[in-house]
N, C-alpha and C. Protein backbone atom coordinates (compact mmCIF):
# COMPACT_ATOMS: atom_id res chain seq x y z
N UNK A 1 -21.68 -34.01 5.47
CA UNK A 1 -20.89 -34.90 6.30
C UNK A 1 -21.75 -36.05 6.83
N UNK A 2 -22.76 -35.47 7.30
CA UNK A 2 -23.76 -36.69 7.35
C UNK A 2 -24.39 -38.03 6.89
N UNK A 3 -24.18 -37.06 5.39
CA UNK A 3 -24.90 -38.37 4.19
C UNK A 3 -23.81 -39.37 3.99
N UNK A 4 -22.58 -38.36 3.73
CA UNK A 4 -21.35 -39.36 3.96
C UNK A 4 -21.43 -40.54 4.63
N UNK A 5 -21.24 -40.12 6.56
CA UNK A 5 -21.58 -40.96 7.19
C UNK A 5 -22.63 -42.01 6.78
N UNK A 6 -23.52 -41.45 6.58
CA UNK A 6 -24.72 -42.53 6.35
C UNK A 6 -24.64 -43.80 5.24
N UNK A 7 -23.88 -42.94 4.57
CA UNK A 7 -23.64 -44.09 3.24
C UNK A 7 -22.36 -45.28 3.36
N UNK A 8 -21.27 -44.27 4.42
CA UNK A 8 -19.95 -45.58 4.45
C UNK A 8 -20.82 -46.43 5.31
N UNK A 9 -21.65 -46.22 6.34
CA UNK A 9 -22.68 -47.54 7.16
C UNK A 9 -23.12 -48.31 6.38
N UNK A 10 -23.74 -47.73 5.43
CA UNK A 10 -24.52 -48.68 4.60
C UNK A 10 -23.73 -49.63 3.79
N UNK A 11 -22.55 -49.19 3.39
CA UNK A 11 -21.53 -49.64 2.48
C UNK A 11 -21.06 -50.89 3.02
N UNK A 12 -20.70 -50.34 4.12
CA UNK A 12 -20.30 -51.59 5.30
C UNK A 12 -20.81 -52.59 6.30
N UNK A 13 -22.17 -52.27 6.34
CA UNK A 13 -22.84 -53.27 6.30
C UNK A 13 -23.57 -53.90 5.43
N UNK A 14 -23.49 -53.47 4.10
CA UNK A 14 -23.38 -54.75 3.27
C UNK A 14 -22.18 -55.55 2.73
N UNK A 15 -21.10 -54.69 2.73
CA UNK A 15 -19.78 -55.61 2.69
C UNK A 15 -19.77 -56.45 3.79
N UNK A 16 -19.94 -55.99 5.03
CA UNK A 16 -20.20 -57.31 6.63
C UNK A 16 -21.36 -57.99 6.01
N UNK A 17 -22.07 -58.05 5.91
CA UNK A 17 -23.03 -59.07 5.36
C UNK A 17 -22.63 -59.66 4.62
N UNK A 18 -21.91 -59.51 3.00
CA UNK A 18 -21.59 -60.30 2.09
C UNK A 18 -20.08 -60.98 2.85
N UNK A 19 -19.73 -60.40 3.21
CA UNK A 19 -18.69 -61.37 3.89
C UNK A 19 -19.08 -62.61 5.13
N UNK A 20 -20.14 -62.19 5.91
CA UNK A 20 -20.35 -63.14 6.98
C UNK A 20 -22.00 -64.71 6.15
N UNK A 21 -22.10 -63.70 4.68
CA UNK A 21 -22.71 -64.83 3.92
C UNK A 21 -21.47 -66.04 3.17
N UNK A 22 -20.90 -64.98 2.81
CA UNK A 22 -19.65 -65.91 2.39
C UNK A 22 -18.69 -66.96 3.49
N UNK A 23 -18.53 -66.37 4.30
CA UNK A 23 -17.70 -67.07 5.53
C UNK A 23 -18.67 -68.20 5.62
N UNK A 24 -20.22 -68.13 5.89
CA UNK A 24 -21.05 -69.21 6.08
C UNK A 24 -21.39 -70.08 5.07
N UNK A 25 -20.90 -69.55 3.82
CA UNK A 25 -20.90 -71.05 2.64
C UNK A 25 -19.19 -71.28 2.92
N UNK A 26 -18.25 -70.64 3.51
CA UNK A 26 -17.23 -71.83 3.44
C UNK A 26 -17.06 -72.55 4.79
N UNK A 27 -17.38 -71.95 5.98
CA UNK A 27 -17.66 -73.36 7.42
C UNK A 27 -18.72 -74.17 6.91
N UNK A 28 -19.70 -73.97 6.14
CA UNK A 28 -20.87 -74.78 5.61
C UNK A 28 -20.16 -76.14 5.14
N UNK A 29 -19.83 -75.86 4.06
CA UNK A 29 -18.57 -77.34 3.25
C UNK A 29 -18.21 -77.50 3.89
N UNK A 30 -17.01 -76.92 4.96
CA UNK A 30 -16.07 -77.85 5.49
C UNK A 30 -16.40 -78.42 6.54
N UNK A 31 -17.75 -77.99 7.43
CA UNK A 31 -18.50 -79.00 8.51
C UNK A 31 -19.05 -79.61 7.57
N UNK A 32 -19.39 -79.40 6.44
CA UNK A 32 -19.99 -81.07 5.62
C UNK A 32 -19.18 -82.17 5.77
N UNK A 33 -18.18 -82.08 4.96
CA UNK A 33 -17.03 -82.71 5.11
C UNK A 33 -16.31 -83.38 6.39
N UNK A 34 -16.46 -82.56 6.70
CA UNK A 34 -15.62 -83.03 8.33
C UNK A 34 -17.16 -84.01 8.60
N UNK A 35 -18.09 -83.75 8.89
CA UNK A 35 -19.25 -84.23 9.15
C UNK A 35 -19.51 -86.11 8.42
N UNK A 36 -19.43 -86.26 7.28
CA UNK A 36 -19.02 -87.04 6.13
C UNK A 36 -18.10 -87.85 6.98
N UNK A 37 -16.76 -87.26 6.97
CA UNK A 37 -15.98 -88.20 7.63
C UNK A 37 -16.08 -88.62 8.62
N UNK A 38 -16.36 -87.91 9.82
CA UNK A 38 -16.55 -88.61 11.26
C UNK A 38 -17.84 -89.78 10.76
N UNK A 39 -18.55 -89.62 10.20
CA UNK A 39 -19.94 -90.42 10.22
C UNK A 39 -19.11 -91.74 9.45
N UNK A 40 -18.23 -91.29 8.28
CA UNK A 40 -17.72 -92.67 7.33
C UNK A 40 -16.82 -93.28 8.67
N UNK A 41 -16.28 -93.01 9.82
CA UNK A 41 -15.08 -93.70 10.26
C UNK A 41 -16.36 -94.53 11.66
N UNK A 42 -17.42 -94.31 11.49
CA UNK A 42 -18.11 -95.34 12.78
C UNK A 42 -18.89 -96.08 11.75
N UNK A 43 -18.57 -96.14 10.12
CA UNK A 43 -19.32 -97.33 9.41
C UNK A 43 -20.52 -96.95 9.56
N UNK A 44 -21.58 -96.08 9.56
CA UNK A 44 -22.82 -95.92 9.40
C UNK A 44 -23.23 -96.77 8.74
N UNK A 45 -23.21 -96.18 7.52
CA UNK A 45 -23.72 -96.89 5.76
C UNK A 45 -23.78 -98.54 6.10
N UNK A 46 -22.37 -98.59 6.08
CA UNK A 46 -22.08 -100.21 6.51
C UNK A 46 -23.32 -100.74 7.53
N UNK A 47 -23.10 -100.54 8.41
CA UNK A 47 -24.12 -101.27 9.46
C UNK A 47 -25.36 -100.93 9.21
N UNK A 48 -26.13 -100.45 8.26
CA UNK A 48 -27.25 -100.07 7.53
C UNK A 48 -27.77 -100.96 6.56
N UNK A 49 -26.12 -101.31 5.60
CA UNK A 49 -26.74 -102.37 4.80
C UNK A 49 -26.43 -103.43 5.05
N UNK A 50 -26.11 -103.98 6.18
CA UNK A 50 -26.17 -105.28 6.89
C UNK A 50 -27.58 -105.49 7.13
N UNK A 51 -28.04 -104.78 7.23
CA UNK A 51 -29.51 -104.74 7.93
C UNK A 51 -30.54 -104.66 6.73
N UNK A 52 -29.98 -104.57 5.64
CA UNK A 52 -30.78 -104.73 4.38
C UNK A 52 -31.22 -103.17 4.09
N UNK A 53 -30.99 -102.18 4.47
CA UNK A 53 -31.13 -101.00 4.43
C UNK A 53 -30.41 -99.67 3.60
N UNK A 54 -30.61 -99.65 2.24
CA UNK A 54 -29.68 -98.91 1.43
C UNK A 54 -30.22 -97.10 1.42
N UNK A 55 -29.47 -96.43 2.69
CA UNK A 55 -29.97 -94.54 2.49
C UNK A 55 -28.21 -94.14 2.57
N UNK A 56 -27.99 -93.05 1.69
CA UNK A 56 -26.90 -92.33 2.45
C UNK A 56 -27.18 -91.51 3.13
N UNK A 57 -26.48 -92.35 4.34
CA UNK A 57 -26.96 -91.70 5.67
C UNK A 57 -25.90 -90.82 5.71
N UNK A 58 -24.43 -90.67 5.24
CA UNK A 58 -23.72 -89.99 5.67
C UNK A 58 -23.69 -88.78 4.54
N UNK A 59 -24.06 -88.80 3.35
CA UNK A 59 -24.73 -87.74 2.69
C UNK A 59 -25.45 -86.89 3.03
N UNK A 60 -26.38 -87.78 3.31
CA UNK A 60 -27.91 -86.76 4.11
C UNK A 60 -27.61 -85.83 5.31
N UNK A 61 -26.47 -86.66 6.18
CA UNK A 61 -26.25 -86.00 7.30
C UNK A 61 -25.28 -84.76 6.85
N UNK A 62 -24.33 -85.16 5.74
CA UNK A 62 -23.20 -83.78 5.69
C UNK A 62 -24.30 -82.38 4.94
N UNK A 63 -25.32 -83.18 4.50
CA UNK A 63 -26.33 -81.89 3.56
C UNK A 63 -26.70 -81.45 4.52
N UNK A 64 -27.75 -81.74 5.35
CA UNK A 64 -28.49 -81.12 6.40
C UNK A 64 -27.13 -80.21 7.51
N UNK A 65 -26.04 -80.45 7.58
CA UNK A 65 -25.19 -79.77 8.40
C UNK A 65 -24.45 -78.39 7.48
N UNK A 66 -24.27 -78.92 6.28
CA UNK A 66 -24.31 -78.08 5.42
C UNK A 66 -25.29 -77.08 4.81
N UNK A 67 -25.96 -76.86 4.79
CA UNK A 67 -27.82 -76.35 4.49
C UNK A 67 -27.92 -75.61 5.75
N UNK A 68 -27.76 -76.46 6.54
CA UNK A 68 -28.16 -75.54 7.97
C UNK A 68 -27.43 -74.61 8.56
N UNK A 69 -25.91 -74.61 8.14
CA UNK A 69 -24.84 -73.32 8.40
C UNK A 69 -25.17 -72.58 7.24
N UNK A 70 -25.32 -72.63 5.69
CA UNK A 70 -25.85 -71.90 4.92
C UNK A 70 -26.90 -70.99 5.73
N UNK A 71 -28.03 -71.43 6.17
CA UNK A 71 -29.15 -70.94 6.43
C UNK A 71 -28.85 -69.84 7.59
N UNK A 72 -27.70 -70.34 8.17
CA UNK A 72 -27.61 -69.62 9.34
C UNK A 72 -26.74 -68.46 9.07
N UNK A 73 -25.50 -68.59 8.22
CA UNK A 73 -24.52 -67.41 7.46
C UNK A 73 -25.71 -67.09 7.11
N UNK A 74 -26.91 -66.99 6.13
CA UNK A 74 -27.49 -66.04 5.32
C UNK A 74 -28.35 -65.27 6.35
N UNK A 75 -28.83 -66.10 7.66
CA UNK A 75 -29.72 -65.42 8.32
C UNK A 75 -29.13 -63.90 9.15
N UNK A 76 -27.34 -64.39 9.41
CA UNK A 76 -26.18 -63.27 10.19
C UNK A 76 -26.14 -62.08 8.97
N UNK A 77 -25.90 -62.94 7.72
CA UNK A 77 -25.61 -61.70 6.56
C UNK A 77 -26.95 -60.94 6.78
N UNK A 78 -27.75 -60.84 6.43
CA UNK A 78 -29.00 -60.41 6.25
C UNK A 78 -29.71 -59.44 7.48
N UNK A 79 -28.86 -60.13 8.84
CA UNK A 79 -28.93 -59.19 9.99
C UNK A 79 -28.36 -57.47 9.90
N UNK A 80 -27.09 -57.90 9.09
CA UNK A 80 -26.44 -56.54 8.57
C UNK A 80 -26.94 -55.50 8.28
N UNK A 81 -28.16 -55.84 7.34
CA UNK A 81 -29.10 -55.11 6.30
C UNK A 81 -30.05 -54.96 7.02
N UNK A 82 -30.66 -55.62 8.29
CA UNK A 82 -32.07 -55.27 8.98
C UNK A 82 -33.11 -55.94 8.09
N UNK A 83 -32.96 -57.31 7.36
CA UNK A 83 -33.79 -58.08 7.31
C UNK A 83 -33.54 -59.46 6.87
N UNK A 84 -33.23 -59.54 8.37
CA UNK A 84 -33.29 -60.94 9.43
C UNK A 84 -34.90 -61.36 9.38
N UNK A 85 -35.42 -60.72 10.11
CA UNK A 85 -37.13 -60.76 10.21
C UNK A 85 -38.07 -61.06 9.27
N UNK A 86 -38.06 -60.92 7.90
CA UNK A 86 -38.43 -60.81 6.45
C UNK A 86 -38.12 -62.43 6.26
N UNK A 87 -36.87 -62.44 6.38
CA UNK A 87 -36.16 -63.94 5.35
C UNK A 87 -36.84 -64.89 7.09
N UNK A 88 -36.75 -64.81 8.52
CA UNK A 88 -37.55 -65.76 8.99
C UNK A 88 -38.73 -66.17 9.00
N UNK A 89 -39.37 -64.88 8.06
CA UNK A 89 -41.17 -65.51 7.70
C UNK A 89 -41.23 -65.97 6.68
N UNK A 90 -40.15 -66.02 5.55
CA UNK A 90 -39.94 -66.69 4.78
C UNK A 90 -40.07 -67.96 4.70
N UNK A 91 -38.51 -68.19 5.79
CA UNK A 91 -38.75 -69.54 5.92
C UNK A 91 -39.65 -70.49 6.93
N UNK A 92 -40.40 -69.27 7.39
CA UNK A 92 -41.13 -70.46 8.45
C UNK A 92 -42.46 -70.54 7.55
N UNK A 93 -43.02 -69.53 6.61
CA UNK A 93 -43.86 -70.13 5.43
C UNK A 93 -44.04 -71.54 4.76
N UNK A 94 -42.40 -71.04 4.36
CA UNK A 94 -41.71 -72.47 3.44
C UNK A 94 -41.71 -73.32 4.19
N UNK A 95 -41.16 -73.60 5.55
CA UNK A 95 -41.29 -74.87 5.97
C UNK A 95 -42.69 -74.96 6.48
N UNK A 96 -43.51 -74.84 6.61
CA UNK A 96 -45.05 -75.23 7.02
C UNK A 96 -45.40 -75.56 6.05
N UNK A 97 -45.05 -74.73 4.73
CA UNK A 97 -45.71 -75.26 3.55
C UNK A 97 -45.54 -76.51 3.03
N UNK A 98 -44.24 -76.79 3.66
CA UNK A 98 -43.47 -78.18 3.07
C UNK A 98 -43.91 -79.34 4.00
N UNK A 99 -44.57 -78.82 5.42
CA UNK A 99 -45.30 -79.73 6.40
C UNK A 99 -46.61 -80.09 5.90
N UNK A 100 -47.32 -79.01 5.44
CA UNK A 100 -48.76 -79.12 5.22
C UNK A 100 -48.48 -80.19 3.80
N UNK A 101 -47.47 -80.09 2.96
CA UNK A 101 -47.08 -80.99 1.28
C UNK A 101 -47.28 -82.20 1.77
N UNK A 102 -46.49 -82.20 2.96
CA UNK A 102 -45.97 -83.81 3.15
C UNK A 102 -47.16 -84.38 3.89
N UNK A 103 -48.03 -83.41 4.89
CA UNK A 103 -49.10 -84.40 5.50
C UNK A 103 -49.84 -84.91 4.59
N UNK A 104 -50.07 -84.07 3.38
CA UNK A 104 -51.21 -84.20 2.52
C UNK A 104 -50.79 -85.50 1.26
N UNK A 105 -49.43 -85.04 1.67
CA UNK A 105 -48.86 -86.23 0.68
C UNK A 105 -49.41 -87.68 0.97
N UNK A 106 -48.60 -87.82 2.61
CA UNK A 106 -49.04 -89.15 3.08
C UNK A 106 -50.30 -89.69 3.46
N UNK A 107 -51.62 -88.76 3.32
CA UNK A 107 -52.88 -89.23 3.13
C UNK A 107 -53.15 -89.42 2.06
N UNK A 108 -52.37 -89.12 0.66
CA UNK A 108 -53.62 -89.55 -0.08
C UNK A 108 -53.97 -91.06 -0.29
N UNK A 109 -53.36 -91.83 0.13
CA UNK A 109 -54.22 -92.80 -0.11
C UNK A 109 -54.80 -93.48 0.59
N UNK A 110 -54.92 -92.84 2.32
CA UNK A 110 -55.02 -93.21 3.38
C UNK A 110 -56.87 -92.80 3.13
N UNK A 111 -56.89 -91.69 2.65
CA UNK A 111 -58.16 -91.00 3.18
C UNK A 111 -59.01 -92.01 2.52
N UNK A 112 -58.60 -91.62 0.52
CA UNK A 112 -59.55 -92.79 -0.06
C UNK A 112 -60.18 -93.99 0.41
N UNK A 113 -59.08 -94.88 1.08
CA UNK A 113 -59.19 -96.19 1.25
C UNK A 113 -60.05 -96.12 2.59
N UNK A 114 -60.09 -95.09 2.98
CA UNK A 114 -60.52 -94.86 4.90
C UNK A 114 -62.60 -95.09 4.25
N UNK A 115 -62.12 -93.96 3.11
CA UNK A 115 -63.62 -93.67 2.75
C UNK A 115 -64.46 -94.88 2.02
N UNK A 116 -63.90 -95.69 1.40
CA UNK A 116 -63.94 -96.69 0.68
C UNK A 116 -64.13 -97.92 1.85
N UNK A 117 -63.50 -97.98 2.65
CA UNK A 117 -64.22 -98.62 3.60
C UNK A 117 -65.03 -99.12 4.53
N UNK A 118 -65.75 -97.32 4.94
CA UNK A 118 -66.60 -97.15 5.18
C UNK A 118 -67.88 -97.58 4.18
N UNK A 119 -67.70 -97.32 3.31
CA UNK A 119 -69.33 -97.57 2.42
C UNK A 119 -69.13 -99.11 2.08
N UNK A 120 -68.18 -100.07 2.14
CA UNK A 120 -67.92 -101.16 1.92
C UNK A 120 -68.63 -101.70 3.31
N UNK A 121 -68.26 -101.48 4.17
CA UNK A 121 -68.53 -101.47 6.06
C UNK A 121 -70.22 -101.68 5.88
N UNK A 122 -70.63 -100.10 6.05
CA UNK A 122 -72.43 -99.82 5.90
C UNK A 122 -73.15 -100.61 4.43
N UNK A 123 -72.45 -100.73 3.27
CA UNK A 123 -73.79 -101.40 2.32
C UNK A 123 -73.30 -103.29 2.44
N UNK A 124 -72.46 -103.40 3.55
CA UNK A 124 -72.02 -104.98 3.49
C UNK A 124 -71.74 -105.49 2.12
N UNK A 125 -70.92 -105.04 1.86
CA UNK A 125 -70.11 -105.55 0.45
C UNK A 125 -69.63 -106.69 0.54
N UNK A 126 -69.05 -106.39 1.73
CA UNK A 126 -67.37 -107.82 2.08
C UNK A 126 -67.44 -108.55 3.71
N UNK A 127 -67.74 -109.62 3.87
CA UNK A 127 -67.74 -109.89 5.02
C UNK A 127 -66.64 -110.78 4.58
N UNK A 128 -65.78 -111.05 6.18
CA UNK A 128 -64.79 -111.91 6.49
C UNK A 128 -65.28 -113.60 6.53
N UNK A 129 -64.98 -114.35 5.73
CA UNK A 129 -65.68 -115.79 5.03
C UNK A 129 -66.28 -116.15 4.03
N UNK A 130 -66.95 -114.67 3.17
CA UNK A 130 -67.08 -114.68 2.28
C UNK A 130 -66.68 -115.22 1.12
N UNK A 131 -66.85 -116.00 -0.32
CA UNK A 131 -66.26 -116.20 -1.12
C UNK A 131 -66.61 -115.77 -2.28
N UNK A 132 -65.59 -114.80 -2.84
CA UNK A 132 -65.62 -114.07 -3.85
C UNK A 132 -64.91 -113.91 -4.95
N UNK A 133 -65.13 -113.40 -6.01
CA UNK A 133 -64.30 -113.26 -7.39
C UNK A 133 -64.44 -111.40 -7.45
N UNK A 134 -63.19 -110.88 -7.15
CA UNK A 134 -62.90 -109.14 -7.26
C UNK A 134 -62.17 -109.05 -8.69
N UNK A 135 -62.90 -108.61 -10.06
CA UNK A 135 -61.84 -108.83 -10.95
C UNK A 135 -61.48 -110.36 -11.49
N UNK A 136 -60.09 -110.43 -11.57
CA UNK A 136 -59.23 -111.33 -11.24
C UNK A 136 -58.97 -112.34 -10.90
N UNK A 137 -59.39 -111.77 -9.11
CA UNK A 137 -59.20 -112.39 -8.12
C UNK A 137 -60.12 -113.33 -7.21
N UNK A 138 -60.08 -114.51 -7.53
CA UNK A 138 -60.73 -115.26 -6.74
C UNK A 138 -60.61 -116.04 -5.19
N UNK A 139 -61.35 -116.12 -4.35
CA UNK A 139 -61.09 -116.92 -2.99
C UNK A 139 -61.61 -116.02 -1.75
N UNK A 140 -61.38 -116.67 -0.61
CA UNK A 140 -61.77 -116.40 0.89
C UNK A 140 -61.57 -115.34 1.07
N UNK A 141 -62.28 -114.37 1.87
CA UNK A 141 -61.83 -112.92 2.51
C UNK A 141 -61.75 -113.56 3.77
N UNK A 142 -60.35 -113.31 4.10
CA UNK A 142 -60.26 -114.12 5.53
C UNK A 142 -60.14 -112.61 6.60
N UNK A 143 -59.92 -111.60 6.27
CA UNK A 143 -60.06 -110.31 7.10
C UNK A 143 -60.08 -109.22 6.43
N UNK A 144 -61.32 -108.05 6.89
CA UNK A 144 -61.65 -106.88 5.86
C UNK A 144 -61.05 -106.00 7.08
N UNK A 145 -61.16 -104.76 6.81
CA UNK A 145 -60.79 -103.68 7.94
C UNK A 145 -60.85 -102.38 7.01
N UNK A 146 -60.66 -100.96 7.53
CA UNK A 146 -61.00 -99.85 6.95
C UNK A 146 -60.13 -99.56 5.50
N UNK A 147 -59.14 -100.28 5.75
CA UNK A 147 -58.23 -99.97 4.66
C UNK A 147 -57.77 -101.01 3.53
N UNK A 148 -58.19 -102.20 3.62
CA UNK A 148 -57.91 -103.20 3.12
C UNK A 148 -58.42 -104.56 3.37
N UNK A 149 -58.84 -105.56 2.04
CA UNK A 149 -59.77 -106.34 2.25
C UNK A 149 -58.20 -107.73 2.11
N UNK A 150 -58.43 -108.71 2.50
CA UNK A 150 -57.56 -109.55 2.94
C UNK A 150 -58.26 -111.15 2.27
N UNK A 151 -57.56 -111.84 1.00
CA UNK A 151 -58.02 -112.17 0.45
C UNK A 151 -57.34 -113.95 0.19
N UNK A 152 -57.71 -115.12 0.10
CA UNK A 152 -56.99 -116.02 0.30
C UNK A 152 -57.58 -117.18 -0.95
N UNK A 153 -56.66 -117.26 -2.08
CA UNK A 153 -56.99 -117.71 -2.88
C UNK A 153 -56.87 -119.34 -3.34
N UNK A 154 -57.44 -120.14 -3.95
CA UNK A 154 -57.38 -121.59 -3.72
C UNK A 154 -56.09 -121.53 -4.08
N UNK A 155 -54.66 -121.31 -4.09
CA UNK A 155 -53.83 -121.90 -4.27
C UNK A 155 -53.15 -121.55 -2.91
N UNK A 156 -53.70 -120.55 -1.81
CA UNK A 156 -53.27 -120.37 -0.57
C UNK A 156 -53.05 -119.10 -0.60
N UNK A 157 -52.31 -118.39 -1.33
CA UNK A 157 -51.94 -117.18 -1.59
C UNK A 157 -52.81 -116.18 -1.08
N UNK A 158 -52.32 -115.07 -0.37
CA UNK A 158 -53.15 -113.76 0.37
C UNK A 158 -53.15 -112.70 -0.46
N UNK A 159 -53.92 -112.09 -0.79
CA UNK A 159 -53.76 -111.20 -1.71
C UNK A 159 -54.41 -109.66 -0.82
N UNK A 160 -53.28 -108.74 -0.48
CA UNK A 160 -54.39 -107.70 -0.01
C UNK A 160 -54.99 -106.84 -1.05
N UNK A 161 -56.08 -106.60 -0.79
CA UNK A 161 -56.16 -105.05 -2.07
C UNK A 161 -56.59 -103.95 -1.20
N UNK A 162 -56.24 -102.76 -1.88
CA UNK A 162 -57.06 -101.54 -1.10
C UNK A 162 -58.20 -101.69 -1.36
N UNK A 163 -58.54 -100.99 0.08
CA UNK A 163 -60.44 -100.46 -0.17
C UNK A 163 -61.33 -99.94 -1.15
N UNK A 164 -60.42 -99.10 -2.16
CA UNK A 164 -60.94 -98.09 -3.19
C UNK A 164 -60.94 -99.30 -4.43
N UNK A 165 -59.78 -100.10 -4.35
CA UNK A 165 -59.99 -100.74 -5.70
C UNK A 165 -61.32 -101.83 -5.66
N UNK A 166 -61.45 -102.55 -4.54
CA UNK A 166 -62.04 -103.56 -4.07
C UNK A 166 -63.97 -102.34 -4.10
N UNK A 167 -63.81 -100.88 -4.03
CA UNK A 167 -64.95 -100.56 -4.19
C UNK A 167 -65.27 -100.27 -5.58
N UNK A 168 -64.16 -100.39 -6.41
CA UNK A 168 -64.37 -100.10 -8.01
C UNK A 168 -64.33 -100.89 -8.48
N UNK A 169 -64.08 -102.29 -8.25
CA UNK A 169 -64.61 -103.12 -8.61
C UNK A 169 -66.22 -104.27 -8.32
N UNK A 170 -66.31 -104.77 -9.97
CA UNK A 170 -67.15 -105.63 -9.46
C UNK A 170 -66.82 -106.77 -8.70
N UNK A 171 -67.97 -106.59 -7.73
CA UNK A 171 -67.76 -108.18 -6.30
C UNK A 171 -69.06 -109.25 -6.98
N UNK A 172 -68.48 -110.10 -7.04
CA UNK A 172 -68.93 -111.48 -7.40
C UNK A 172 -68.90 -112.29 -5.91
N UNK A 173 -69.93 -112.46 -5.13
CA UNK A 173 -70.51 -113.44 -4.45
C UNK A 173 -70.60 -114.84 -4.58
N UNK A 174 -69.67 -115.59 -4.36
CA UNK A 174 -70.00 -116.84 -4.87
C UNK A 174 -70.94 -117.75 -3.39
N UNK A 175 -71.19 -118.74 -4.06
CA UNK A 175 -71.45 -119.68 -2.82
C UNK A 175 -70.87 -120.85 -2.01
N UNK A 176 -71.09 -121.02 -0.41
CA UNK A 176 -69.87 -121.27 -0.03
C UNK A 176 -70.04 -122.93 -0.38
C-alpha cells in the first residue's frame, strides 16, 4: 500500500510539473504578444528610427518576456520533481559564463591597443607633431593616446589607426 502511495506521488508530480511547464510555454507567447502589441501601439520602433536607429525593440522586448516566463514555468515544473536547485546552478553558471564571454569579448581589442600603446608611449615611436609615413599613410600626428594614434594628412583628412596596427607597422619619420 505504501509503494502504491509512493508511486501515484511521483506520478503526479510529474504530471503537475509537465503541466505547470506547459501552462508556462503558453502565458509565455501570449505575454509575448500582448507585450509586442502594447510596445507597437506607443510607436517604439518608429521613434527609434527617426533618430537614425534601426533595433527591434519590440521583438527583443516580446523575447526577453517570453524566455523569461519560459524560464520561470520550467523553474515551477522542476520544483515538482525537487530539482529546482540543480537547474538554478545551471543557470547561474550559464549566465556568468555568458558575462565572463561578453567581458572578454569587449576587450579584445581594447587590451591589445592598451598594450601597444604603452611600448609606443616608453620607446617614443609617435609624438604629437610629428611627421610621418605609417604604411600608406602619410601626414601630421596631431594627437596619440593609449589607444589610438590621430593622424592628419596633406589633403586635411584625419585618419585614426589603432595602436597595434600603428605598432606593426613600419614608422617612417619624416622631416618637418
Amino acid at each position: 500500500m505504501a509503494i502504491a502511495l509512493y508511486y501515484s506521488s511521483v506520478v503526479t508530480n510529474i504530471v503537475a510539473g509537465i503541466l505547470v511547464i506547459g501552462f508556462g510555454i503558453l502565458v509565455g507567447n501570449i505575454f509575448s504578444i500582448i507585450g509586442k502589441k502594447v510596445l507597437q501601439s506607443f510607436e517604439i520602433e518608429k521613434i527609434f528610427q527617426e533618430r537614425g536607429v534601426r533595433f527591434p525593440f519590440e521583438e527583443f522586448i516580446g523575447s526577453i518576456i517570453k524566455y523569461g516566463i519560459y524560464i520561470a514555468g520550467l523553474i515551477l515544473g522542476l520544483g515538482f520533481l525537487g530539482l529546482e536547485k540543480i537547474l538554478l546552478y545551471v543557470i547561474l553558471v550559464i549566465i556568468l559564463g555568458l558575462l565572463i564571454a561578453f567581458i572578454l569579448l569587449s576587450l579584445k581589442d581594447f587590451i591589445p591597443n592598451f598594450i601597444a600603446g604603452l611600448i609606443i608611449y616608453m620607446k617614443s615611436k609617435l609624438r604629437t607633431g610629428d611627421i610621418v609615413e605609417i604604411d600608406t599613410i602619410e601626414g601630421k600626428v596631431i594627437h596619440t593616446d593609449m589607444l589610438e594614434a590621430k593622424i592628419r594628412t596633406k589633403d586635411g583628412d584625419v585618419v585614426i589607426m589603432p595602436n597595434i596596427l600603428v605598432l606593426r607597422s613600419t614608422i617612417t619619420k619624416k622631416r618637418k
